[in-house]
PDB file of N, CA and C in Angstrom:
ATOM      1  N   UNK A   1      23.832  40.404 -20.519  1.00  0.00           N
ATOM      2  CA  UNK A   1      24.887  40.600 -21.492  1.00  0.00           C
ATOM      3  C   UNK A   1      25.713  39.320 -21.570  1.00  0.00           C
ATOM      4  N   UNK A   2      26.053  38.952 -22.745  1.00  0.00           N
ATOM      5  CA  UNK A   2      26.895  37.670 -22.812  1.00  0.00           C
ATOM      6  C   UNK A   2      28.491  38.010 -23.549  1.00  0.00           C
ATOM      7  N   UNK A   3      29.122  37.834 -23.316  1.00  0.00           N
ATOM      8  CA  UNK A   3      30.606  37.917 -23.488  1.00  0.00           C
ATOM      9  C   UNK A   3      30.897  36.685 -24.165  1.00  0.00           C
ATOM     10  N   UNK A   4      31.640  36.668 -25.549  1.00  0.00           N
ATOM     11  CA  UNK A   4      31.965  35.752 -26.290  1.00  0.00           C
ATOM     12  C   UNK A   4      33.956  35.586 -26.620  1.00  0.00           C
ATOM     13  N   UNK A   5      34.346  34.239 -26.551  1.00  0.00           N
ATOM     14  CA  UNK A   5      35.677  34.554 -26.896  1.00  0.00           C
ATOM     15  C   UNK A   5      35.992  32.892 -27.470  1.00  0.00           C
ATOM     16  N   UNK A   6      36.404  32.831 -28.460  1.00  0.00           N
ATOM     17  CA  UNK A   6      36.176  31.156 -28.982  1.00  0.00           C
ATOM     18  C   UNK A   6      37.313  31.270 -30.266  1.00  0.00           C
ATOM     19  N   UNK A   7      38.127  29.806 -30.298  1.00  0.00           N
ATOM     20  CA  UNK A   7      38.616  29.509 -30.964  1.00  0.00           C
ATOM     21  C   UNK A   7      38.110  29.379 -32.529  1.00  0.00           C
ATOM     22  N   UNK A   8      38.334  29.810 -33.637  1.00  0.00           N
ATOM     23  CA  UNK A   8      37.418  29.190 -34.882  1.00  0.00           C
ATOM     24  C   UNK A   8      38.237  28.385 -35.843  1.00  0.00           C
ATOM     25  N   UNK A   9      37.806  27.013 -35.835  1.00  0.00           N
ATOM     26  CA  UNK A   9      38.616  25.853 -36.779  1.00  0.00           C
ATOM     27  C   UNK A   9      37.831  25.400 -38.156  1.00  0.00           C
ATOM     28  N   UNK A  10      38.674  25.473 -39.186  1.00  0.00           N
ATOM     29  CA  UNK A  10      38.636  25.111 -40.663  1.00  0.00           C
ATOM     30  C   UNK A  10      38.809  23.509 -40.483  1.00  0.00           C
ATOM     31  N   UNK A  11      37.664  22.350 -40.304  1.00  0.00           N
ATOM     32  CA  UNK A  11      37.903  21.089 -40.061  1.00  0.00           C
ATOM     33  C   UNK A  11      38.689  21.395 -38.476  1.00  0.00           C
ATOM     34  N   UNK A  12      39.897  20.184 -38.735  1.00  0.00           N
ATOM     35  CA  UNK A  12      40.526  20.352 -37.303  1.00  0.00           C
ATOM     36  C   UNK A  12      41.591  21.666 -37.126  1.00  0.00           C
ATOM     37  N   UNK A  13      42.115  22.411 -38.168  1.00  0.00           N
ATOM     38  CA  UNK A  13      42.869  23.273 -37.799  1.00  0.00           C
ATOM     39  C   UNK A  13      42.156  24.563 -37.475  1.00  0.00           C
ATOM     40  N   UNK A  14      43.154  25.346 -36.199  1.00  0.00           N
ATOM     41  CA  UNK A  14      42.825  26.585 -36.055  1.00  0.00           C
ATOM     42  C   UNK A  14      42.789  27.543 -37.072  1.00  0.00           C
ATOM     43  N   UNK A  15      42.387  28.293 -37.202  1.00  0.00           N
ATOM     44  CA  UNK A  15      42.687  29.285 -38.189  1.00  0.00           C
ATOM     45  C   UNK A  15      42.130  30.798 -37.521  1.00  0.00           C
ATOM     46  N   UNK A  16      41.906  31.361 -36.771  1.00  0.00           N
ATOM     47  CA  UNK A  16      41.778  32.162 -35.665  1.00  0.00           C
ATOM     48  C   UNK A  16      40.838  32.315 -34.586  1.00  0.00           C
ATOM     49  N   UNK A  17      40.599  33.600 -33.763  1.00  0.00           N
ATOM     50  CA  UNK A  17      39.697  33.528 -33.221  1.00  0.00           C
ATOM     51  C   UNK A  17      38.569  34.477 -33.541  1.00  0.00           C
ATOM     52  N   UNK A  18      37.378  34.872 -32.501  1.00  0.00           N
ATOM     53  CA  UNK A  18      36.716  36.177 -32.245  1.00  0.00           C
ATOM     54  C   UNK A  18      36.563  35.758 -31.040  1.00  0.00           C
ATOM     55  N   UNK A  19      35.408  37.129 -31.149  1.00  0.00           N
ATOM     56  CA  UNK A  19      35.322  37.703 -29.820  1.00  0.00           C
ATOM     57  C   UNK A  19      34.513  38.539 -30.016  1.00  0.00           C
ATOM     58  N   UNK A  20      33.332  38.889 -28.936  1.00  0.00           N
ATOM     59  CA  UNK A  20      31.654  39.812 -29.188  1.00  0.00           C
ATOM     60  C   UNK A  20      31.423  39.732 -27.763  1.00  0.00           C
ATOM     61  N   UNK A  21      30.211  40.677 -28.003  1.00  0.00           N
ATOM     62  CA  UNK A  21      29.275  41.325 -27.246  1.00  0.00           C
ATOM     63  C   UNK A  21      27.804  41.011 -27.277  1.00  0.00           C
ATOM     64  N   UNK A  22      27.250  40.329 -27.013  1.00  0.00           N
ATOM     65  CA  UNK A  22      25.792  39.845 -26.970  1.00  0.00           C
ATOM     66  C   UNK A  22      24.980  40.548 -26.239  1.00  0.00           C
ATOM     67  N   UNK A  23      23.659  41.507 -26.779  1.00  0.00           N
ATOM     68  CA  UNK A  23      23.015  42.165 -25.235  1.00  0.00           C
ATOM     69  C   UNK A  23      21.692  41.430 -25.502  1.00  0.00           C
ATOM     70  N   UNK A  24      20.780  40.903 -24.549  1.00  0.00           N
ATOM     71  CA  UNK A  24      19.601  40.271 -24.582  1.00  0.00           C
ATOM     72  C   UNK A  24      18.430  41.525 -24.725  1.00  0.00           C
ATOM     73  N   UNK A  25      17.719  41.375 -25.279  1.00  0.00           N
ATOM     74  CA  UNK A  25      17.326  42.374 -26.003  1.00  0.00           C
ATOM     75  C   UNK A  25      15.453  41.873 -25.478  1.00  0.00           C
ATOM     76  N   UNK A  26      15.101  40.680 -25.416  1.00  0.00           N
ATOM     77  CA  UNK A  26      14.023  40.002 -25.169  1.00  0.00           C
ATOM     78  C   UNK A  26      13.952  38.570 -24.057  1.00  0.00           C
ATOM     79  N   UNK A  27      13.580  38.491 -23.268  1.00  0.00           N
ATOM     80  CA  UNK A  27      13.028  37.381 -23.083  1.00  0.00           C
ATOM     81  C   UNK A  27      11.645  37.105 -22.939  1.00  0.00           C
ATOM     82  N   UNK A  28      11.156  35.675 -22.766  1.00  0.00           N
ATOM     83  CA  UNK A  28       9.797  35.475 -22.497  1.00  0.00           C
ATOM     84  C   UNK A  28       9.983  34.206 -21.660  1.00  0.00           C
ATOM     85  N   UNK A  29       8.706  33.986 -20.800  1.00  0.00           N
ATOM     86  CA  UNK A  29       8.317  33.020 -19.951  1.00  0.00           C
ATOM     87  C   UNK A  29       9.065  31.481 -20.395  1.00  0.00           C
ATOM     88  N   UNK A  30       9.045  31.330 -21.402  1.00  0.00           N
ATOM     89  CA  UNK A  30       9.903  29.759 -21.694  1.00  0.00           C
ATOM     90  C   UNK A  30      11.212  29.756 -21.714  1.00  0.00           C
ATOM     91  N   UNK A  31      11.906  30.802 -21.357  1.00  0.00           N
ATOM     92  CA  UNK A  31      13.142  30.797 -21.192  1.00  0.00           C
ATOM     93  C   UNK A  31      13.874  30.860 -22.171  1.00  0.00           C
ATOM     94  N   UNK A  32      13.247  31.644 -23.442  1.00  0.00           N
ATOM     95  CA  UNK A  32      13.545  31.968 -24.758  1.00  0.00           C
ATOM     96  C   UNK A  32      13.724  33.234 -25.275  1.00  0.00           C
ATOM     97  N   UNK A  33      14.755  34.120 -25.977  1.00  0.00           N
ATOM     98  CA  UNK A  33      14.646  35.382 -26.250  1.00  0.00           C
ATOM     99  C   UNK A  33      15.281  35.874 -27.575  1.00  0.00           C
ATOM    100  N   UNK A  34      15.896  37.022 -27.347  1.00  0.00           N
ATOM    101  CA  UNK A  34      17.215  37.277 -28.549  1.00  0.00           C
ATOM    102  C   UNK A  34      17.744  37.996 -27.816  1.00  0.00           C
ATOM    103  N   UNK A  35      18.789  38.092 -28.865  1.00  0.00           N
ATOM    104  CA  UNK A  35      20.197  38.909 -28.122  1.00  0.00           C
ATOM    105  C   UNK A  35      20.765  39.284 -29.399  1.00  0.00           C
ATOM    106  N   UNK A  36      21.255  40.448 -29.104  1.00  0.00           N
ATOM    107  CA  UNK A  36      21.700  41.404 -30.619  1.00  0.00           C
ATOM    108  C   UNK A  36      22.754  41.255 -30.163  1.00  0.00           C
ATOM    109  N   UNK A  37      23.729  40.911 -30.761  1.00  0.00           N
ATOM    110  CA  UNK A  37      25.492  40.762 -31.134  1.00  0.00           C
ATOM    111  C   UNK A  37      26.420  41.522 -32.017  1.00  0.00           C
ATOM    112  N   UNK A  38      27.205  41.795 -31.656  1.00  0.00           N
ATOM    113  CA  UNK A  38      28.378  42.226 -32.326  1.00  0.00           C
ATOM    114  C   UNK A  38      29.782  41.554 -32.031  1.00  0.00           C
ATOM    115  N   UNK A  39      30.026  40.648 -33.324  1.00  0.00           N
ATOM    116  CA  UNK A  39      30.950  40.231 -33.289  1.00  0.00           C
ATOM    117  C   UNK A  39      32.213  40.377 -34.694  1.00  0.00           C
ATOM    118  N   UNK A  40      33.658  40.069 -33.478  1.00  0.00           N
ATOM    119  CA  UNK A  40      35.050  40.379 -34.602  1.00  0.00           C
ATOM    120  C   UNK A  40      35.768  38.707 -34.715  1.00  0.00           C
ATOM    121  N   UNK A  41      35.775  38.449 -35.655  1.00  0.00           N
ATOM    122  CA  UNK A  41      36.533  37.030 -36.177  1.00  0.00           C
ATOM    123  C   UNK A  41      38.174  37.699 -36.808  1.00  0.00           C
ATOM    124  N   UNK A  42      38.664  36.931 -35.901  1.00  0.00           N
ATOM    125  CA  UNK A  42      40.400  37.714 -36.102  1.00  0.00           C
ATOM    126  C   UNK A  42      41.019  36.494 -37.295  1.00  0.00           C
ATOM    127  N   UNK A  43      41.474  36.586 -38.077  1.00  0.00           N
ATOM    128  CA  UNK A  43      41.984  35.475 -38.928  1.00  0.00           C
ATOM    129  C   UNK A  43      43.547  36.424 -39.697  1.00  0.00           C
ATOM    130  N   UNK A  44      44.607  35.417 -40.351  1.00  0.00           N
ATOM    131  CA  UNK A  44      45.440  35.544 -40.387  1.00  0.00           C
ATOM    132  C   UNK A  44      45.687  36.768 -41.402  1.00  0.00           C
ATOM    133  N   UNK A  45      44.778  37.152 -42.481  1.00  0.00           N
ATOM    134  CA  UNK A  45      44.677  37.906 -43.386  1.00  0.00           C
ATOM    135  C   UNK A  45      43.602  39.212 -42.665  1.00  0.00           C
ATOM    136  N   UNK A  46      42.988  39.391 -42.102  1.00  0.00           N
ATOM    137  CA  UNK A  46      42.614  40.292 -41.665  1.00  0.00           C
ATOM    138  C   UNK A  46      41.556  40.242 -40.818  1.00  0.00           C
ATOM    139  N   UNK A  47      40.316  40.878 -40.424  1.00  0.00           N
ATOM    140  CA  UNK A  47      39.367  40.865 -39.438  1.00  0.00           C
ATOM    141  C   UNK A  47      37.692  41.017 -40.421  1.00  0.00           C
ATOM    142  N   UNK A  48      36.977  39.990 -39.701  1.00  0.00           N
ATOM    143  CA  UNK A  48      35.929  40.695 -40.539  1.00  0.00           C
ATOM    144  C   UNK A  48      34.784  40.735 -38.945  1.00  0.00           C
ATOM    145  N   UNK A  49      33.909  41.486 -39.447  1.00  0.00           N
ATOM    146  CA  UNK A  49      33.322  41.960 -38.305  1.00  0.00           C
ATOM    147  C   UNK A  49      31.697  41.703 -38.517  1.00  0.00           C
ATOM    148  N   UNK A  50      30.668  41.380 -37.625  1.00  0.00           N
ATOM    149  CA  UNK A  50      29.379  40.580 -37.685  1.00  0.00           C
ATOM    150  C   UNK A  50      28.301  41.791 -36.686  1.00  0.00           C
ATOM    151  N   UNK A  51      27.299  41.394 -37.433  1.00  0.00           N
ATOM    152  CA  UNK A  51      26.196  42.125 -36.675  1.00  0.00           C
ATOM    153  C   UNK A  51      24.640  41.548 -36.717  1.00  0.00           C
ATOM    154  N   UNK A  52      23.945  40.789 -35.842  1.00  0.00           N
ATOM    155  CA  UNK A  52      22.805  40.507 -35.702  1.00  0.00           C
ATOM    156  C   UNK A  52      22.172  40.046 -34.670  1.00  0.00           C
ATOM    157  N   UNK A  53      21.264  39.358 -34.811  1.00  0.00           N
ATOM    158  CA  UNK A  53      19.761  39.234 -33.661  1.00  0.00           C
ATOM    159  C   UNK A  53      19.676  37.714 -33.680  1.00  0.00           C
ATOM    160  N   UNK A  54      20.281  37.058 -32.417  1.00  0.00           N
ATOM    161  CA  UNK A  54      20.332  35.991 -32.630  1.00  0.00           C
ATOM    162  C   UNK A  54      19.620  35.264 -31.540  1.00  0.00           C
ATOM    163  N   UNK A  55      18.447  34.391 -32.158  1.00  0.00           N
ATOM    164  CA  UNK A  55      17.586  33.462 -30.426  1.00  0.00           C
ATOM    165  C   UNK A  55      18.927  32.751 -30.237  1.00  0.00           C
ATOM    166  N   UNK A  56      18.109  32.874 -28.720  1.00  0.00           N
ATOM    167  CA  UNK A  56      18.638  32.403 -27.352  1.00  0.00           C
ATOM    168  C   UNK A  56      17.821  31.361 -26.416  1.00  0.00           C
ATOM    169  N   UNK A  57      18.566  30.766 -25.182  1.00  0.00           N
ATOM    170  CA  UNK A  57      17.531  29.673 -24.910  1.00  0.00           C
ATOM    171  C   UNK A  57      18.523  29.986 -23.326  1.00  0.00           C
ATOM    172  N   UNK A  58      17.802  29.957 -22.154  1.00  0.00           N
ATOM    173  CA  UNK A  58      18.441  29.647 -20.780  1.00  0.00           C
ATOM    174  C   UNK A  58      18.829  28.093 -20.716  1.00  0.00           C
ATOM    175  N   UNK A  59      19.938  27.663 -20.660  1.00  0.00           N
ATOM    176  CA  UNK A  59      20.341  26.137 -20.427  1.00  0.00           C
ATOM    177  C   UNK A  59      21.506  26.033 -19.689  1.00  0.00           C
ATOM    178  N   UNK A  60      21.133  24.744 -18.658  1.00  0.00           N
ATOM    179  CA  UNK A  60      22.230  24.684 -17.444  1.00  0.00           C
ATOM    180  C   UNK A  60      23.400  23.693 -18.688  1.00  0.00           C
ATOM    181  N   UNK A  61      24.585  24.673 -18.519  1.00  0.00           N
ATOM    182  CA  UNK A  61      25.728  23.945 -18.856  1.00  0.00           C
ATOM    183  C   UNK A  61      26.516  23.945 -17.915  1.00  0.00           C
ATOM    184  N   UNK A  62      27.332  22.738 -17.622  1.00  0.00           N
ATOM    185  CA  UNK A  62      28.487  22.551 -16.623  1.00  0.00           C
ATOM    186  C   UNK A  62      27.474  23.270 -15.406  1.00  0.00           C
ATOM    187  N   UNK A  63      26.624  23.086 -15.098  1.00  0.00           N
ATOM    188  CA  UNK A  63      26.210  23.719 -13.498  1.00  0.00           C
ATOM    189  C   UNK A  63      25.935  25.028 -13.706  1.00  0.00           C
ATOM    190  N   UNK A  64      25.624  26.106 -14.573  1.00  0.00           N
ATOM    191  CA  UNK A  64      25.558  27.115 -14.993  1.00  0.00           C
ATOM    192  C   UNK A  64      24.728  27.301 -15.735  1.00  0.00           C
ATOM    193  N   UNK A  65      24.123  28.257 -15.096  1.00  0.00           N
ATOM    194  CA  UNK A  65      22.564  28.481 -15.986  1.00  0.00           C
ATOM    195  C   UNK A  65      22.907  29.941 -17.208  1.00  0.00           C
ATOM    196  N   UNK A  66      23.109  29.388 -18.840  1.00  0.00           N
ATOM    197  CA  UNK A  66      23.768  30.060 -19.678  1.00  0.00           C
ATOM    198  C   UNK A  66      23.016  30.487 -20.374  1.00  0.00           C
ATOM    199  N   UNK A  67      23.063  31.753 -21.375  1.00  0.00           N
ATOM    200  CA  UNK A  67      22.252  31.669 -22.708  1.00  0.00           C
ATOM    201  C   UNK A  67      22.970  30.879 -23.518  1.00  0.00           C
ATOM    202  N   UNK A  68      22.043  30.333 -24.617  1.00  0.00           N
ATOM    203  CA  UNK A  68      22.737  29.380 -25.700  1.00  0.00           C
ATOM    204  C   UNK A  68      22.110  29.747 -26.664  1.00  0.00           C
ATOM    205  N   UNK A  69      22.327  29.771 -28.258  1.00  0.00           N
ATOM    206  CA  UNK A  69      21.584  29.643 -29.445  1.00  0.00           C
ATOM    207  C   UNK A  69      20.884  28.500 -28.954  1.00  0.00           C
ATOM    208  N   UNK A  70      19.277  29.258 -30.014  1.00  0.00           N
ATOM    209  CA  UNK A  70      18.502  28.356 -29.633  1.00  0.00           C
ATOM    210  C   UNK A  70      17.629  28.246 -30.558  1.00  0.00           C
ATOM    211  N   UNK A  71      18.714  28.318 -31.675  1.00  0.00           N
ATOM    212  CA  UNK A  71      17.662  27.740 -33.107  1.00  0.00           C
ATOM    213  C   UNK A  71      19.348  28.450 -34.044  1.00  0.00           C
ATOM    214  N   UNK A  72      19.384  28.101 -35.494  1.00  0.00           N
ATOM    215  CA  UNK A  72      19.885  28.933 -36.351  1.00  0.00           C
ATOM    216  C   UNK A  72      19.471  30.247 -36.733  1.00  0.00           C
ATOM    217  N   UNK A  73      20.723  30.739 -36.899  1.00  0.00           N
ATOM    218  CA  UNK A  73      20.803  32.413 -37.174  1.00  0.00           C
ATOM    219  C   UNK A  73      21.413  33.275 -38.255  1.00  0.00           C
ATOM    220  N   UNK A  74      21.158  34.239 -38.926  1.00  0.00           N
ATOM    221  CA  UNK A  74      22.297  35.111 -39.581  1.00  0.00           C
ATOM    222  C   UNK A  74      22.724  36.028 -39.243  1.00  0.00           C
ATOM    223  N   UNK A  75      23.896  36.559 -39.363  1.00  0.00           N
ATOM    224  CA  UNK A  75      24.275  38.142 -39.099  1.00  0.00           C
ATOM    225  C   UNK A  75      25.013  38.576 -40.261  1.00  0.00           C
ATOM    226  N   UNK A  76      24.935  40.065 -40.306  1.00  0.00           N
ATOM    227  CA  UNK A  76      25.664  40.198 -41.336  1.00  0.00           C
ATOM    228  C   UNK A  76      26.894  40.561 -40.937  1.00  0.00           C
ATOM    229  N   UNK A  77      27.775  40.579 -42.272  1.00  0.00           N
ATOM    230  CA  UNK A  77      28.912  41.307 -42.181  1.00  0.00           C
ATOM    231  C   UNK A  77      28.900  42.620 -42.156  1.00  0.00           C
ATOM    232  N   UNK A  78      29.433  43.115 -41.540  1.00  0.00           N
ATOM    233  CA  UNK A  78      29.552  45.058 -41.241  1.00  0.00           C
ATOM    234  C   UNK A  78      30.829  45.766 -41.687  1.00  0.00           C
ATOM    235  N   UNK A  79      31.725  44.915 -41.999  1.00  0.00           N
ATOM    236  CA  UNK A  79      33.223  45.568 -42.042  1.00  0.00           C
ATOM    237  C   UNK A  79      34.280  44.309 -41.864  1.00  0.00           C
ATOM    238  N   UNK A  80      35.238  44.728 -42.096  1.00  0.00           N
ATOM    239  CA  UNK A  80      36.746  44.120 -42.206  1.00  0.00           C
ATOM    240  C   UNK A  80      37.804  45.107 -42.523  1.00  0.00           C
ATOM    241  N   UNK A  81      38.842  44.197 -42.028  1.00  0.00           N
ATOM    242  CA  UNK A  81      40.334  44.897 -42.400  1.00  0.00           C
ATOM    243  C   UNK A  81      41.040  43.825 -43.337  1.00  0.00           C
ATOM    244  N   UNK A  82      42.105  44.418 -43.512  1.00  0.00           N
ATOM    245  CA  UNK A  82      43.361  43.717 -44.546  1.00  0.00           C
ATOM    246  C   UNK A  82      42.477  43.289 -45.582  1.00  0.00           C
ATOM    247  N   UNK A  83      42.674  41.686 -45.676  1.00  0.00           N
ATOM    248  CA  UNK A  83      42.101  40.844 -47.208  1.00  0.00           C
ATOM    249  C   UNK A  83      40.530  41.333 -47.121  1.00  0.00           C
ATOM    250  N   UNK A  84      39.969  41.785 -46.114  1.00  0.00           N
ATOM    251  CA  UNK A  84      38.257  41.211 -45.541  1.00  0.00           C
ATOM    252  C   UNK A  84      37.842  43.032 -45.585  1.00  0.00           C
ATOM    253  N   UNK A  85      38.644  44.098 -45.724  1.00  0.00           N
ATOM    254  CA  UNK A  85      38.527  45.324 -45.830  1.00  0.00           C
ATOM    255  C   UNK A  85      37.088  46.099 -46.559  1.00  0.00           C
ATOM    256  N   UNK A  86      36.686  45.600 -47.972  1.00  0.00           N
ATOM    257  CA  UNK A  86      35.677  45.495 -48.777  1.00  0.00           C
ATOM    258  C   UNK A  86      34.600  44.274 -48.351  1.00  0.00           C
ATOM    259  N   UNK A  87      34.701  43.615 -47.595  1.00  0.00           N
ATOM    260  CA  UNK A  87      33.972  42.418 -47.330  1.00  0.00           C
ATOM    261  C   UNK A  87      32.654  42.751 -46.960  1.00  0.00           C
ATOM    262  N   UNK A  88      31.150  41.877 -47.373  1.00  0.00           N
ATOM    263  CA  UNK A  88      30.384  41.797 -47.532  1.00  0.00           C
ATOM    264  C   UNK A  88      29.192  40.980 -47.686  1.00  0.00           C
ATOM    265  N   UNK A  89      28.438  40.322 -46.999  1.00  0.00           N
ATOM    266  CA  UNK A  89      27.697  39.243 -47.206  1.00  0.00           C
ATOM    267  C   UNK A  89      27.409  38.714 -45.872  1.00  0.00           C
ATOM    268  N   UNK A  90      27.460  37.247 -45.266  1.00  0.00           N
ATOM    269  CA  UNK A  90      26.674  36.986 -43.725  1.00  0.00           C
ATOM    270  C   UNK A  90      27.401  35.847 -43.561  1.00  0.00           C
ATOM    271  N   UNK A  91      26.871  35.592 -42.242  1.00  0.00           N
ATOM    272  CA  UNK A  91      27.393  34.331 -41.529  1.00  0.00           C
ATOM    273  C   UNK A  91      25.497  33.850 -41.263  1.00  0.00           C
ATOM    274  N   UNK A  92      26.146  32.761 -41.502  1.00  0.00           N
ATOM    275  CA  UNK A  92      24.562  31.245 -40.995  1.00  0.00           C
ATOM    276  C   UNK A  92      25.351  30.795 -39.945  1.00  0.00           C
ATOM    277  N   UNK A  93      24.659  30.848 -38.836  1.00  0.00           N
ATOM    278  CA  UNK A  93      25.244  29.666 -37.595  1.00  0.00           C
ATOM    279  C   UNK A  93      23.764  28.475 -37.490  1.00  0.00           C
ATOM    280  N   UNK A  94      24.439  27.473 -36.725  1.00  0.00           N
ATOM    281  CA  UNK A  94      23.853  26.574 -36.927  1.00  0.00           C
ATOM    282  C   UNK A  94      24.330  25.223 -35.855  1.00  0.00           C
ATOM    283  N   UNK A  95      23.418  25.527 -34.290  1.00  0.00           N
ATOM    284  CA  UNK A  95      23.995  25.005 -33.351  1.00  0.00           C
ATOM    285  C   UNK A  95      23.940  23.353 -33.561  1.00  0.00           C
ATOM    286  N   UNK A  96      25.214  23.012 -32.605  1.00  0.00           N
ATOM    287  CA  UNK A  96      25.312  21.639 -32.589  1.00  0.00           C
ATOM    288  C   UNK A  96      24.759  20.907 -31.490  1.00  0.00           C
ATOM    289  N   UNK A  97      25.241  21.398 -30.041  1.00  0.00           N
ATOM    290  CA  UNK A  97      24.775  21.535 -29.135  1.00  0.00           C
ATOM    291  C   UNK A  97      24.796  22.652 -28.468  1.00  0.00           C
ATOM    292  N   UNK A  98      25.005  22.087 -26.801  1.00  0.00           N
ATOM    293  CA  UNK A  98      25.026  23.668 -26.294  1.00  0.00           C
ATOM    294  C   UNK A  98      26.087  24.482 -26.162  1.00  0.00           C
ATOM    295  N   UNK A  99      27.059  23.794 -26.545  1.00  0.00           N
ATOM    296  CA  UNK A  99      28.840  23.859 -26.538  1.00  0.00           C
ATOM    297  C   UNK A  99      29.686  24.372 -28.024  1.00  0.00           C
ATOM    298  N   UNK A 100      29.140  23.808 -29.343  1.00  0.00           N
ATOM    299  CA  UNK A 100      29.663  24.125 -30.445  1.00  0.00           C
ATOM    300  C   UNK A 100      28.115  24.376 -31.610  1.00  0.00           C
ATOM    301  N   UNK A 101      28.678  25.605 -32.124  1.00  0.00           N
ATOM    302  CA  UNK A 101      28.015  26.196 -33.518  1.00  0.00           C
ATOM    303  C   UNK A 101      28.704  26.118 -34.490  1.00  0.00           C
ATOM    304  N   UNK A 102      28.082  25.684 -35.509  1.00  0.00           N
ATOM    305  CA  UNK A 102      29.009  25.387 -36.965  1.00  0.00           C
ATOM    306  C   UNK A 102      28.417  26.908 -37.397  1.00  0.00           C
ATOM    307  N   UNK A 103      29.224  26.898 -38.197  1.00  0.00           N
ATOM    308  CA  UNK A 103      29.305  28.766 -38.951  1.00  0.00           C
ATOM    309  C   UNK A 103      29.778  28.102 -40.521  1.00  0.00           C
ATOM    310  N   UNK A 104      28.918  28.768 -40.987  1.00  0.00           N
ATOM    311  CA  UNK A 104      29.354  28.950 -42.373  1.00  0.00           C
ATOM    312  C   UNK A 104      29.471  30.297 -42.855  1.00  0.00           C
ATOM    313  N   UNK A 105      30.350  31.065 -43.557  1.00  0.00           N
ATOM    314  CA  UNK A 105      30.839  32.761 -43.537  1.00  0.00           C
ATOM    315  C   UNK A 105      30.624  32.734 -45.085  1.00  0.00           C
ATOM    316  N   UNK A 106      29.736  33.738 -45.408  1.00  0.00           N
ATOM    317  CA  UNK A 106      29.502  34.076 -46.786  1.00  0.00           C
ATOM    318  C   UNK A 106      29.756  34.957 -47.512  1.00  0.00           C
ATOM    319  N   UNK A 107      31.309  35.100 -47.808  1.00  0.00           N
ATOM    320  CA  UNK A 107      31.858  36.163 -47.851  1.00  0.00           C
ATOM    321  C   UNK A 107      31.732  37.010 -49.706  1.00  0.00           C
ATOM    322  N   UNK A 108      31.740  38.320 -49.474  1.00  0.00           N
ATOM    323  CA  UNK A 108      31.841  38.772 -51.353  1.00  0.00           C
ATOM    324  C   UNK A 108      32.954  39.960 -51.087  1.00  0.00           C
ATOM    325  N   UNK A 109      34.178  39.939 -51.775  1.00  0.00           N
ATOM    326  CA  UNK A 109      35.029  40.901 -51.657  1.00  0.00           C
ATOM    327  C   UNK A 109      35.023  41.448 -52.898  1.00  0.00           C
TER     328      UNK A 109
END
């Protein structure tokens, strides 16, 4: 199980966080799998909420043997509150390294 909690920035500014639940769902011999997620992105107008199947890769970070994305992914959107209430459409991630994923959020209200 992987536990997620991360700042999310528009360029250099904050603009909120999330926070998920990752369960590994597969692995195989190369140290490669998926992991089904559920994740909440908290932002100033409301919450929108994520759901998908995302590869994974075992990699020592900082001395720690971690899961990491281990290729690009989508999930969809499942729900929101406030502005994001009707919200609808996916997130593309799209690792940088083993430390930062760029996200692009594809939102339809």
């Amino acid at each position: 199980m992987l536990i997620l909690s991360e700042d999310l920035f528009l360029s250099d500014v904050k603009i909120g966080h999330n926070g998920g639940v990752c369960t590994v769902t597969a692995t195989r011999p190369d140290g490669t799998g998926d992991a089904q997620c559920n994740i909440t992105s908290v932002l100033s107008d409301g919450d929108i909420a994520f759901q998908g199947l995302f590869p994974v890769a075992a990699r020592q970070v900082g001395g720690v043997t971690r899961a990491v994305p281990a290729g690009d992914f989508e999930a969809a959107i499942t729900g929101g509150t406030g502005r994001y209430r009707t919200a609808r459409g996916f997130m593309h991630g799209h690792p940088v390294d083993d430390r930062t994923t760029r996200v692009e959020v594809h939102v339809i209200r």
